[in-house]
Protein backbone atom coordinates (compact mmCIF):
# COMPACT_ATOMS: atom_id res chain seq x y z
CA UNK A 1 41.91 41.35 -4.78
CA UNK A 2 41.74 44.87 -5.75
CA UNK A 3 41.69 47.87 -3.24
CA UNK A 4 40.13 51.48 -3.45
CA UNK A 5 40.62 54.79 -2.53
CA UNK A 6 37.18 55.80 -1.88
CA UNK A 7 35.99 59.57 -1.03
CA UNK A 8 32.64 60.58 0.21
CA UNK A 9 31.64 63.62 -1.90
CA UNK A 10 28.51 63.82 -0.32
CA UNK A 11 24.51 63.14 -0.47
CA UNK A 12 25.51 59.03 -0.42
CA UNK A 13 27.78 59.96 -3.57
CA UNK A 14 31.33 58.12 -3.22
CA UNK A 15 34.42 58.72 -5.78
CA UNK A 16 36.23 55.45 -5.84
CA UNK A 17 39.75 55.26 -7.55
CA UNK A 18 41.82 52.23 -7.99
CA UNK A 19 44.83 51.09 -5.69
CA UNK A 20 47.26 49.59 -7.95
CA UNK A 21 49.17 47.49 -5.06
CA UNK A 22 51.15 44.34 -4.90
CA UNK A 23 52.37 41.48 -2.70
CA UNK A 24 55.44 42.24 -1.35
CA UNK A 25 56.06 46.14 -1.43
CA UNK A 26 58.54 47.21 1.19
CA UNK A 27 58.41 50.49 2.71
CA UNK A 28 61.39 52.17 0.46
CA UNK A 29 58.53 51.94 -1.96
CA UNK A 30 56.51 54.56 -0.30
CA UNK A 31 59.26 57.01 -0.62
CA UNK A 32 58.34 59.38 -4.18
CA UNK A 33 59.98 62.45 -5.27
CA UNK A 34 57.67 65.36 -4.27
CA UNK A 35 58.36 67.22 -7.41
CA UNK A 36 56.25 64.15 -9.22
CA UNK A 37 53.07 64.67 -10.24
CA UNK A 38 50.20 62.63 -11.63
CA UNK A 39 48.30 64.92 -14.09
CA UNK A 40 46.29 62.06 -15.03
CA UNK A 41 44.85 61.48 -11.54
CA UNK A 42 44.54 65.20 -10.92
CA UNK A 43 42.92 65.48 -14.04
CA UNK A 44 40.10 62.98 -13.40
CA UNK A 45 39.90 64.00 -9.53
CA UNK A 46 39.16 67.81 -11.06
CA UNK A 47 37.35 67.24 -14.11
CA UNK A 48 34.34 66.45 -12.89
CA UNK A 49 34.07 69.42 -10.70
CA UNK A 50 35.87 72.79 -11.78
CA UNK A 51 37.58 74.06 -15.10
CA UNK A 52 40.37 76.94 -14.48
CA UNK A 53 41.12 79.80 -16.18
CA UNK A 54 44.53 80.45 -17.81
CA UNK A 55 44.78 83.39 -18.04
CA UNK A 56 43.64 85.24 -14.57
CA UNK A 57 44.01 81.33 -12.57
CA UNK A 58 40.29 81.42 -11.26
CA UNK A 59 38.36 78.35 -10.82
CA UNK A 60 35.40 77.63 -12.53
CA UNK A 61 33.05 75.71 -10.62
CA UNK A 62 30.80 73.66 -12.25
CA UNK A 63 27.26 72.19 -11.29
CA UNK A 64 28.45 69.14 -9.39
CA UNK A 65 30.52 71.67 -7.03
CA UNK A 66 27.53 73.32 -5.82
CA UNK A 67 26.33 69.62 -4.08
CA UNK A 68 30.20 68.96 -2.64
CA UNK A 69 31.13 69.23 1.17
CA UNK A 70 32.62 72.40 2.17
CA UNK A 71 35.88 69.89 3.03
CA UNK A 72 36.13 68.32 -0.29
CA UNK A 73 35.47 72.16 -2.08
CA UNK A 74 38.69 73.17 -0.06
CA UNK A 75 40.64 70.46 -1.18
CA UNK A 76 39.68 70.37 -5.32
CA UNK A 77 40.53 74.20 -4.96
CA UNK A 78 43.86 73.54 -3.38
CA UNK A 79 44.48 70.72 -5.76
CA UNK A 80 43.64 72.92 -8.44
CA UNK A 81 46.32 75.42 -7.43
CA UNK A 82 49.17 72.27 -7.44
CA UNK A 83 47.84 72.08 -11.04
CA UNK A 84 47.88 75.50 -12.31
CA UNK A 85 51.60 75.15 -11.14
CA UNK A 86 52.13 72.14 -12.71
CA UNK A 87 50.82 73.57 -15.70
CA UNK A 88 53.16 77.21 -16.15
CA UNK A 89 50.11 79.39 -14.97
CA UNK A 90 51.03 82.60 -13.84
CA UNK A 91 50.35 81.58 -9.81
CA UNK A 92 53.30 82.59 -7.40
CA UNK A 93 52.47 79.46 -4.68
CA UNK A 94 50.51 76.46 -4.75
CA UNK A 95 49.05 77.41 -1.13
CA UNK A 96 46.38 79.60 -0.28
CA UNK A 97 45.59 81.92 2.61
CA UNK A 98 42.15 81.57 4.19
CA UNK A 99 40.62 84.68 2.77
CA UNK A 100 41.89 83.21 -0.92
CA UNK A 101 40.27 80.20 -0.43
CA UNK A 102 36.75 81.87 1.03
CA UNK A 103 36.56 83.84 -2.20
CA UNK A 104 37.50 81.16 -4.31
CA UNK A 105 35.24 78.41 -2.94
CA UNK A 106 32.48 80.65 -1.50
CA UNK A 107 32.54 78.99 1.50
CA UNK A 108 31.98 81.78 4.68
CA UNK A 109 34.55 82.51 7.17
């Protein structure tokens, strides 16, 4: 049987990404080091949806994020951020205050 992650993006659109479970895994299993990072599943989570700059760290939205939930917009930009750390960009914190994010998403208030 295989299980899904699935996330509404919006207008009836859905995002569905494998679970890669099986029988039998105890709870130590859900303990991770939070220093890990999957750049593959970030990488196909973004993709479809922003590009970011290297050298000034802006996101670059592309068409799909103009039809994305306000929600979803604020967590791809977040996510973004994790990357640009992952990744050496000049960015001093993965967070971002709510003025950051308003500018970055153009989403008001």
């Amino acid at each position: 049987m295989a299980y899904y992650v699935v996330i509404d993006i919006g207008d009836g659109a859905v995002v569905r990404y494998p679970l890669k479970a099986r029988r039998g895994m105890g709870l130590e299993e859900l303990v991770v080091d939070a220093r890990e990072f999957d750049r593959e599943l970030v990488g196909s989570l973004l993709r479809p949806y922003l590009r970011i700059d290297g050298v000034s760290c802006d996101v670059i939205p592309l068409e799909p994020w103009d039809t994305t939930p306000n929600e979803v917009r604020v967590l791809l930009y977040l996510l973004a951020r994790r990357a640009m750390r992952a990744l050496d960009l000049p960015l001093t914190r993965d967070g971002a205050s709510p003025v950051e994010i308003e500018r970055a998403t153009g989403i008001p208030g």
